[in-house]
C-alpha atoms as a PDB file:
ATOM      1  CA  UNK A   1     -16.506 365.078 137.423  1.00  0.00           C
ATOM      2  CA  UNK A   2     -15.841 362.870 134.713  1.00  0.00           C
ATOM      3  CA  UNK A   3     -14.475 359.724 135.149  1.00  0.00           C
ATOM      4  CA  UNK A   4     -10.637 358.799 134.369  1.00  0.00           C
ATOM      5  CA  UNK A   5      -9.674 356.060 132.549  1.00  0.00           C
ATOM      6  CA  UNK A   6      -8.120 353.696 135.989  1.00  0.00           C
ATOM      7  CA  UNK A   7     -11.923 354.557 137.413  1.00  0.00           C
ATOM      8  CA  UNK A   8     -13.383 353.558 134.219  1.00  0.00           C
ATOM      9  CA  UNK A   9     -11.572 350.235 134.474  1.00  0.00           C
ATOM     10  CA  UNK A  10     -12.174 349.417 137.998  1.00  0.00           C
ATOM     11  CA  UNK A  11     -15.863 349.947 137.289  1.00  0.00           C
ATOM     12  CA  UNK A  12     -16.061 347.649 134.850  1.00  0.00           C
ATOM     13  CA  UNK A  13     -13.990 345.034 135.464  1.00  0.00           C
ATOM     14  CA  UNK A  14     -13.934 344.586 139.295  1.00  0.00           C
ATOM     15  CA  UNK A  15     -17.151 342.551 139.483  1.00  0.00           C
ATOM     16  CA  UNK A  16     -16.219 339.693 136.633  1.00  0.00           C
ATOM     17  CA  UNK A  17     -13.712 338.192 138.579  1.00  0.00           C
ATOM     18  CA  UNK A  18     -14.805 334.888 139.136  1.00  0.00           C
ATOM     19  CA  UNK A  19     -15.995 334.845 135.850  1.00  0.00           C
ATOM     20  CA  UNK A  20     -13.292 337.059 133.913  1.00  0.00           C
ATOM     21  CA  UNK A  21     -10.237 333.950 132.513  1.00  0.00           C
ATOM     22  CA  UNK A  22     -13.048 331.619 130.991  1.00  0.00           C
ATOM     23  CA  UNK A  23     -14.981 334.581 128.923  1.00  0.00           C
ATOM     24  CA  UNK A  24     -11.966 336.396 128.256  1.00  0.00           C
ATOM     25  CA  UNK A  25     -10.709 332.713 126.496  1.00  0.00           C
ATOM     26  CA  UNK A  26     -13.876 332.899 124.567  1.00  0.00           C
ATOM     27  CA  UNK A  27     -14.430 335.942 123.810  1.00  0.00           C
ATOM     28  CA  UNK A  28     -10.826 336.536 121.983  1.00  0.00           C
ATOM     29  CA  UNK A  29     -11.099 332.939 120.494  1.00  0.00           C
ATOM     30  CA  UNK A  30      -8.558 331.009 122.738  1.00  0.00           C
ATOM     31  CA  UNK A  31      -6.049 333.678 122.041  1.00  0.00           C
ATOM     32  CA  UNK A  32      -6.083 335.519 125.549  1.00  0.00           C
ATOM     33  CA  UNK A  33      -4.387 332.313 127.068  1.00  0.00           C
ATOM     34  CA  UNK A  34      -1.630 332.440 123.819  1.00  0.00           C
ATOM     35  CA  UNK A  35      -0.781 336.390 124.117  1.00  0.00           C
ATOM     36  CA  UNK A  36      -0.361 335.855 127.889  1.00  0.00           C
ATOM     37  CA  UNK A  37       2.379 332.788 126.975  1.00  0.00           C
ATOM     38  CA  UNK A  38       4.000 335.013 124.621  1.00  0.00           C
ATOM     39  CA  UNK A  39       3.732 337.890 127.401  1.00  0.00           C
ATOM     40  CA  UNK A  40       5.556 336.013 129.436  1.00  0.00           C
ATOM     41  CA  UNK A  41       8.098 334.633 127.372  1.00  0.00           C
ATOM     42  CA  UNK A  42       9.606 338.168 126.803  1.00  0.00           C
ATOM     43  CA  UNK A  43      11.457 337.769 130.050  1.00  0.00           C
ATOM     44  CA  UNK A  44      14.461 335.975 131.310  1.00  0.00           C
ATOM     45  CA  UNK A  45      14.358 335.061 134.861  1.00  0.00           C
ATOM     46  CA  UNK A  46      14.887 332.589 136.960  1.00  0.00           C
ATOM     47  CA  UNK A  47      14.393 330.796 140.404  1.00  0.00           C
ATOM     48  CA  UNK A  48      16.645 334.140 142.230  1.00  0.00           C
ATOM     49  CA  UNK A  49      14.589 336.677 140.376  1.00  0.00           C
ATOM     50  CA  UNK A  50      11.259 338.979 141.198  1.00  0.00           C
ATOM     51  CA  UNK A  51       9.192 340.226 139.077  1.00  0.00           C
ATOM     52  CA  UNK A  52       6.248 342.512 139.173  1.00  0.00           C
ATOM     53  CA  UNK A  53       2.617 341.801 137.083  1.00  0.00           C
ATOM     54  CA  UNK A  54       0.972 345.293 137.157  1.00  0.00           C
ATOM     55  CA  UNK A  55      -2.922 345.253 136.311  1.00  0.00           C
ATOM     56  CA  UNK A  56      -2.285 341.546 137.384  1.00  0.00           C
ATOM     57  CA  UNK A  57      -6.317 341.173 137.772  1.00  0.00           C
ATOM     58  CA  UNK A  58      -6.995 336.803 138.513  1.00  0.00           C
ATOM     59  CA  UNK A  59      -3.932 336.246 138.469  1.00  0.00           C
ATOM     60  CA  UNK A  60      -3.365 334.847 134.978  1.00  0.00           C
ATOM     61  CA  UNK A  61       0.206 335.595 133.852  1.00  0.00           C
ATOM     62  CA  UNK A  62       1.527 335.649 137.779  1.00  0.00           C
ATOM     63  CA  UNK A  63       0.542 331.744 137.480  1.00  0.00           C
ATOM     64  CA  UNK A  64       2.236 331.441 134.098  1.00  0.00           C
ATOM     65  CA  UNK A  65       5.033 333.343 135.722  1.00  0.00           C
ATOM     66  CA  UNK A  66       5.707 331.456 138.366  1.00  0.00           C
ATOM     67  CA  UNK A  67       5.477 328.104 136.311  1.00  0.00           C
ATOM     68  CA  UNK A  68       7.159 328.795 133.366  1.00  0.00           C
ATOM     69  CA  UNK A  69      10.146 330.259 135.258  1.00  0.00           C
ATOM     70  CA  UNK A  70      10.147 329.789 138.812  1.00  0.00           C
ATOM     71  CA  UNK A  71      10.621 333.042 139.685  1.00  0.00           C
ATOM     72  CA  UNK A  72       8.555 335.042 143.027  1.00  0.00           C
ATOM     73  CA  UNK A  73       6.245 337.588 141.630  1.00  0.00           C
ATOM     74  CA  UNK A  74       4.092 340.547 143.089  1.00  0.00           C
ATOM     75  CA  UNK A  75       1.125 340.979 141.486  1.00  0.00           C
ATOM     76  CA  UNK A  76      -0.301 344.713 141.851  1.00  0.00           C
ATOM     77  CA  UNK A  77      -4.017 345.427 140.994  1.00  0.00           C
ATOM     78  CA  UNK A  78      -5.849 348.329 141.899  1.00  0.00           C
ATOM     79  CA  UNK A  79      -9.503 346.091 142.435  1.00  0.00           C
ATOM     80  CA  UNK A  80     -10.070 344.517 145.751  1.00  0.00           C
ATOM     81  CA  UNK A  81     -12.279 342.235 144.124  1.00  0.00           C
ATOM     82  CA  UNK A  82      -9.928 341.008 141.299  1.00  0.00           C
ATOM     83  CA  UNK A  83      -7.164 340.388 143.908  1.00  0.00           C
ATOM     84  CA  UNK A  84      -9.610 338.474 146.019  1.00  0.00           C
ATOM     85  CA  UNK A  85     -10.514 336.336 143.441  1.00  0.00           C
ATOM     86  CA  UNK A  86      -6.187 336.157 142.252  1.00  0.00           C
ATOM     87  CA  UNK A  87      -5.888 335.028 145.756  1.00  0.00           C
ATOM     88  CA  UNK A  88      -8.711 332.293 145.608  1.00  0.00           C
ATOM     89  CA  UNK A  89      -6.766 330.572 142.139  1.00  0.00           C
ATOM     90  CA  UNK A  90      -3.274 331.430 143.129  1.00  0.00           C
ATOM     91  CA  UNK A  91      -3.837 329.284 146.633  1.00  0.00           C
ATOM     92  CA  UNK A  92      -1.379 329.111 149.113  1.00  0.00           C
ATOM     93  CA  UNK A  93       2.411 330.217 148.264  1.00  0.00           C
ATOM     94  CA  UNK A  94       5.185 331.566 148.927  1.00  0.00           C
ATOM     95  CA  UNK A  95       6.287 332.710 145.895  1.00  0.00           C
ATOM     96  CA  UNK A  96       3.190 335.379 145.031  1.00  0.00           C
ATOM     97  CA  UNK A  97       2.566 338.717 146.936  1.00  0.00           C
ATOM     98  CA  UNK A  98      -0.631 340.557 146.059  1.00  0.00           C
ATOM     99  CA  UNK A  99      -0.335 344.471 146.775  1.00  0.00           C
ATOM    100  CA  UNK A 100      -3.384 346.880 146.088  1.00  0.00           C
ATOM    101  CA  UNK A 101      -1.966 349.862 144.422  1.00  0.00           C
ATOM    102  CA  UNK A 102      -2.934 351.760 140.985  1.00  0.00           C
ATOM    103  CA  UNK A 103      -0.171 351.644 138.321  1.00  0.00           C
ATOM    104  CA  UNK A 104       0.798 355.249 138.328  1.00  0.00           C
ATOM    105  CA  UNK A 105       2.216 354.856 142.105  1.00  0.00           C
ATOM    106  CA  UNK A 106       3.814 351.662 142.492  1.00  0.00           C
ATOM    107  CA  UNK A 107       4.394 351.214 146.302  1.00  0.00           C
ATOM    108  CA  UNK A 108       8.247 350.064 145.732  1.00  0.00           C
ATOM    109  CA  UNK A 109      11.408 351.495 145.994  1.00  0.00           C
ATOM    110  CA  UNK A 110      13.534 352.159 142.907  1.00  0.00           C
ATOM    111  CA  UNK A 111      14.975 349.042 141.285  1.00  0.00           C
ATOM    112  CA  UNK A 112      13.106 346.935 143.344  1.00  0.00           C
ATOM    113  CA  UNK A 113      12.147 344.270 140.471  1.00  0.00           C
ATOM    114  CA  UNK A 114      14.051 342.012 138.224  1.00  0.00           C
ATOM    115  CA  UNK A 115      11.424 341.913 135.182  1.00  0.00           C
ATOM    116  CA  UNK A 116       7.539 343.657 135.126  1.00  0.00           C
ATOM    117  CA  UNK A 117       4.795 342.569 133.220  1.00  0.00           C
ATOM    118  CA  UNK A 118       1.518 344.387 132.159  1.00  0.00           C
ATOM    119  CA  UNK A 119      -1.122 342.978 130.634  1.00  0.00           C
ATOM    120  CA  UNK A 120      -4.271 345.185 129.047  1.00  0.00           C
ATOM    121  CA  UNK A 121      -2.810 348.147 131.108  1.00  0.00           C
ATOM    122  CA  UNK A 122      -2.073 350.607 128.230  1.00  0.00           C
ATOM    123  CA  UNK A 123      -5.209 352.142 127.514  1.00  0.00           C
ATOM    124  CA  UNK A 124      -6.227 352.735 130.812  1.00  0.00           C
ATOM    125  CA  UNK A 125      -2.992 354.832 132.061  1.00  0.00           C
ATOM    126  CA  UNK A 126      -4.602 358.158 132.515  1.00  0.00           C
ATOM    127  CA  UNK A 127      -0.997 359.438 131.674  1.00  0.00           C
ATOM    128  CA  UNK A 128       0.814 356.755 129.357  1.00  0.00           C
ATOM    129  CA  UNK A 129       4.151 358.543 129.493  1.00  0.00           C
ATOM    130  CA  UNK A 130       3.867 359.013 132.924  1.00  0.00           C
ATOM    131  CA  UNK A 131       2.687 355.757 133.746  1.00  0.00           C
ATOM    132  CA  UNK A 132       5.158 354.320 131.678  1.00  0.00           C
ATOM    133  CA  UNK A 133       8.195 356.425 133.584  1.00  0.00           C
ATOM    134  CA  UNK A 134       6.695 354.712 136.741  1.00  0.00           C
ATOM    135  CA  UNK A 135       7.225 351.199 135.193  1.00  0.00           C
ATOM    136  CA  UNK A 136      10.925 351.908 134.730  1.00  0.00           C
ATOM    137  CA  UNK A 137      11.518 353.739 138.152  1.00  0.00           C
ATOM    138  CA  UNK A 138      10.613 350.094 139.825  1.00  0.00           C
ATOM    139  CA  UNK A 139      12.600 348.304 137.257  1.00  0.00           C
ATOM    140  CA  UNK A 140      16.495 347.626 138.229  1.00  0.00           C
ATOM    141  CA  UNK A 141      18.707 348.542 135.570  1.00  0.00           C
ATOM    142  CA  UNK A 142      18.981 346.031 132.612  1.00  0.00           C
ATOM    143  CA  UNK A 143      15.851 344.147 133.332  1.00  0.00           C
ATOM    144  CA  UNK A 144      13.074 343.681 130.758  1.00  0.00           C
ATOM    145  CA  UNK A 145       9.435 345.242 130.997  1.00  0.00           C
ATOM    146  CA  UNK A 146       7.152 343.167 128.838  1.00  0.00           C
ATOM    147  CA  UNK A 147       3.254 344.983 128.047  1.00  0.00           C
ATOM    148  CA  UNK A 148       0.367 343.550 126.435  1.00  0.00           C
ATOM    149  CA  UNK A 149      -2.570 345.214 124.615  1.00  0.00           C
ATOM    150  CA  UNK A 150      -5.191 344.763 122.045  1.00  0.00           C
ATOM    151  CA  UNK A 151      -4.868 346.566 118.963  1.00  0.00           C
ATOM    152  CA  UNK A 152      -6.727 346.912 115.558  1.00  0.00           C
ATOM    153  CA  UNK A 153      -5.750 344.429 112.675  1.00  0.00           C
ATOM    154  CA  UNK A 154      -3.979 346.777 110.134  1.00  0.00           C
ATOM    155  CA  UNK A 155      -4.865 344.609 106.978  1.00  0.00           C
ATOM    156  CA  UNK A 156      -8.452 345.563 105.672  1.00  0.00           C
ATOM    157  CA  UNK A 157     -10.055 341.772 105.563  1.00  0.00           C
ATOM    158  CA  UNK A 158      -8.352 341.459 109.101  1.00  0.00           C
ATOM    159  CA  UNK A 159      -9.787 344.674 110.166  1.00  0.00           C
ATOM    160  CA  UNK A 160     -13.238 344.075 108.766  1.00  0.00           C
ATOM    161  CA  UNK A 161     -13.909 340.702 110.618  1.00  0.00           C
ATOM    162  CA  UNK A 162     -12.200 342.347 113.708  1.00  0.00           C
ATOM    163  CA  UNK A 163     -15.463 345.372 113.253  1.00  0.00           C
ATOM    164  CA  UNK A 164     -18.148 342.895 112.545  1.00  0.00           C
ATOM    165  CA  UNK A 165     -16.758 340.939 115.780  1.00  0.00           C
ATOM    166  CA  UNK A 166     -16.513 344.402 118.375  1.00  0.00           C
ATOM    167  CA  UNK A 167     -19.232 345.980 116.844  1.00  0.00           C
ATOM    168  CA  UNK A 168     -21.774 343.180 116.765  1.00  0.00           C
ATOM    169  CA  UNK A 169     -20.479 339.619 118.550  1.00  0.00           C
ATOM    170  CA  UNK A 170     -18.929 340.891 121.565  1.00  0.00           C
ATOM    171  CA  UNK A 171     -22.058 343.282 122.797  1.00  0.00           C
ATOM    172  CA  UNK A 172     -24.433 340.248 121.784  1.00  0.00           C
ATOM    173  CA  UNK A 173     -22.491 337.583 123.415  1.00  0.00           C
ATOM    174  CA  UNK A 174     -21.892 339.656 125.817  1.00  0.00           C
ATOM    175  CA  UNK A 175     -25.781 340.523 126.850  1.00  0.00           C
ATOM    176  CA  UNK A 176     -26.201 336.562 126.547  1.00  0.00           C
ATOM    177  CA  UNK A 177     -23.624 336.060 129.371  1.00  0.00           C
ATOM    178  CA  UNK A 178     -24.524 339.097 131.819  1.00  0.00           C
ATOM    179  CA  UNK A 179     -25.243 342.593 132.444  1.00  0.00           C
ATOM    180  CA  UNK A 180     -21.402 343.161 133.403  1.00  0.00           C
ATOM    181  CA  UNK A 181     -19.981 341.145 130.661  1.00  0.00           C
ATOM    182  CA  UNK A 182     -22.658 343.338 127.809  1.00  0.00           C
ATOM    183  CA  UNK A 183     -21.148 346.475 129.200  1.00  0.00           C
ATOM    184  CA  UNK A 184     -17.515 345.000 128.572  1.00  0.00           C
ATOM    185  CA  UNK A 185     -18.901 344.021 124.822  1.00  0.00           C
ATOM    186  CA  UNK A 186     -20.423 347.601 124.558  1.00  0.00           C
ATOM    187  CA  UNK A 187     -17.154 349.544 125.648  1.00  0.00           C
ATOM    188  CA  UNK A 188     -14.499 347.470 124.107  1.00  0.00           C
ATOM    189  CA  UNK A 189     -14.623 348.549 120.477  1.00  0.00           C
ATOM    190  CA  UNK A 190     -14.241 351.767 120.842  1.00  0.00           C
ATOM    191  CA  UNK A 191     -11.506 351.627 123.203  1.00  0.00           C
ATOM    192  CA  UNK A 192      -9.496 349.461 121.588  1.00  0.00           C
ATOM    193  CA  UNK A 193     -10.190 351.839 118.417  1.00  0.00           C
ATOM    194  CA  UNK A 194      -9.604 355.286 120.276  1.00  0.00           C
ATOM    195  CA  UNK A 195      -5.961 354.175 121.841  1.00  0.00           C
ATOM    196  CA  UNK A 196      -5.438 352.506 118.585  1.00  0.00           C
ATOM    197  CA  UNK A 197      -6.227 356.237 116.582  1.00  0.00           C
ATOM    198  CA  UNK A 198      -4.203 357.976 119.801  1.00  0.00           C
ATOM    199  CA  UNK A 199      -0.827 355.555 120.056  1.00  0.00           C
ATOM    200  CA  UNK A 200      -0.018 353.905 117.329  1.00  0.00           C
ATOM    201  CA  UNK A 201       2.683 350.776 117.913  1.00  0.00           C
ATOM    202  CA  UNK A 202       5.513 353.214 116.657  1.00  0.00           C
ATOM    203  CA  UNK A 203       4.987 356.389 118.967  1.00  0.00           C
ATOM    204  CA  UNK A 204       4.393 353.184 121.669  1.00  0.00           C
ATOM    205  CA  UNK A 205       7.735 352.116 120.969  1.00  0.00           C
ATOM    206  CA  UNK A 206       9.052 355.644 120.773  1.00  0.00           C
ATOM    207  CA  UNK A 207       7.409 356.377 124.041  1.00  0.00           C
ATOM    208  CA  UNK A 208       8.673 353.186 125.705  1.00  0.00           C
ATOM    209  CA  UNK A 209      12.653 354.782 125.061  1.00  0.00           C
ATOM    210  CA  UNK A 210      11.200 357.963 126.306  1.00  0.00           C
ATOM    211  CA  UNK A 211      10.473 356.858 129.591  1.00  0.00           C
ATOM    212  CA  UNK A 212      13.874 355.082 130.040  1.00  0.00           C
ATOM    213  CA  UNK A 213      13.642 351.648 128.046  1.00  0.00           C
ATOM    214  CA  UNK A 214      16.241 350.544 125.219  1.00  0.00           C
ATOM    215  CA  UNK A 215      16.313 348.135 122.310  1.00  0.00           C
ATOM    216  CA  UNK A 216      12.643 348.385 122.328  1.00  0.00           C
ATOM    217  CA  UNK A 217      10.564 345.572 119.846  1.00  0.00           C
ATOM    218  CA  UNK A 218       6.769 345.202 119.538  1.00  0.00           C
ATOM    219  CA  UNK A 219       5.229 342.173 117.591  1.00  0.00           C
ATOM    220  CA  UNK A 220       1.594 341.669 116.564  1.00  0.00           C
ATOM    221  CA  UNK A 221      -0.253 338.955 117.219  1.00  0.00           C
ATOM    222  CA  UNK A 222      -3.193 337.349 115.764  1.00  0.00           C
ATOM    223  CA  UNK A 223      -3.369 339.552 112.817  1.00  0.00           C
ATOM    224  CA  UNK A 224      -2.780 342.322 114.986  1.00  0.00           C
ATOM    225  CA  UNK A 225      -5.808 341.657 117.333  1.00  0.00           C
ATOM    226  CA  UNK A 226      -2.908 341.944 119.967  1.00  0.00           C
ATOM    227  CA  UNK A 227       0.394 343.661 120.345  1.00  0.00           C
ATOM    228  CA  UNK A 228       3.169 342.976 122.669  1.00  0.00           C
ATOM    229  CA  UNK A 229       5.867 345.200 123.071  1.00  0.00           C
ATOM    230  CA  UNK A 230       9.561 345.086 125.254  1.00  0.00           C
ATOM    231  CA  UNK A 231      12.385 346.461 126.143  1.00  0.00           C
ATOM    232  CA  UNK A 232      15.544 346.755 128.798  1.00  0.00           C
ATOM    233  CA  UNK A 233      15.767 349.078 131.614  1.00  0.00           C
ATOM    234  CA  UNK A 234      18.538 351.571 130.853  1.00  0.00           C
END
């Protein structure tokens, strides 16, 4: 059978853990750390809220999370081996759950969360409507979901540097680093290029209010290397 696009993921990505924050900086030129910031920003909690990081792999934006804003978080990752190595940075506290679970069933009761974040989840939802309906069932009302993706740099000398750099730097740097981290390089162009072909930022946004979000936005980043897109709860 062939494989879907969560087992796809999990393949790939569950053995660079202790590796995965320091390559991911340099291989998106410092702007991994920047998109997560942004990510983050999106939401407005507090010290009395929870909020859910879906796809939370290391542990990245839970940390940035839980600094910027105090709140508790529950980070959800399908990979044992990405939440071992979230456990190993995140350290002792009492303010971060880690729960193994795939996106498209959340193990939470409706309206159990006071803000989500996703970050590189998109193009590996199986279902995107779907899996974007099961965002918003865990979401109370009136709380913000905040997602994360790359995308494809819409201007043309934008778009050309972004080619030369999936087509040739990443698998390159990527054989020079490891086996795991050349596969990464090898798949990632043509990922990013058939989600970007399949959902374009405005049928994201229009899909976003089709699974139960309102006043949706989406902003580009980096030329468009990266989008971010949010919305309420209805």
């Amino acid at each position: 059978m062939a494989q879907t696009r969560t087992e796809l993921a999990r393949g790939l990505f569950a053995p660079l853990g202790p590796t995965y924050d320091r390559y991911a900086t340099l291989l998106s030129f410092a702007q991994d750390p920047r998109w997560r910031r942004f990510l983050v920003s999106r939401l407005r909690v507090g010290a009395d809220d929870t909020v859910v990081d879906v796809a939370c792999g290391t542990g990245a934006v839970v940390r940035e999370l839980v600094r910027r804003t105090g709140c508790s978080a529950v980070g959800v990752d399908q990979s044992p081996e990405m939440l071992a190595e979230a456990r190993r940075r995140l350290g002792e506290t009492t303010r971060v759950r880690l729960v193994e679970a795939t996106a498209e069933q959340l193990p939470f009761e409706d309206a159990s969360f006071d803000g989500l974040t996703a970050a590189y989840l998109l193009r590996y939802l199986d279902d995107l409507p779907a899996g974007l309906s099961e965002l918003a069932r865990v979401l109370r009302p009136g709380a913000t979901a905040a997602l994360l993706d790359f995308g494809v740099p819409p201007g043309p000398l934008p778009r050309a540097a972004w080619n030369l750099w999936v087509d040739v730097g990443l698998p390159t740097l990527g054989r020079a680093i490891s086996p795991g981290w050349h596969e990464v390089g090898r798949f990632l162009g043509g990922s990013i290029r058939e989600f970007d072909d399949r959902w374009t930022v405005r049928r994201l946004v229009d899909a976003l209010g089709e699974a139960g979000f309102e006043d949706v936005r989406a902003r580009r980043l980096s030329l468009g290397g990266c989008t971010v897109l949010w919305g309420r709860r209805a």
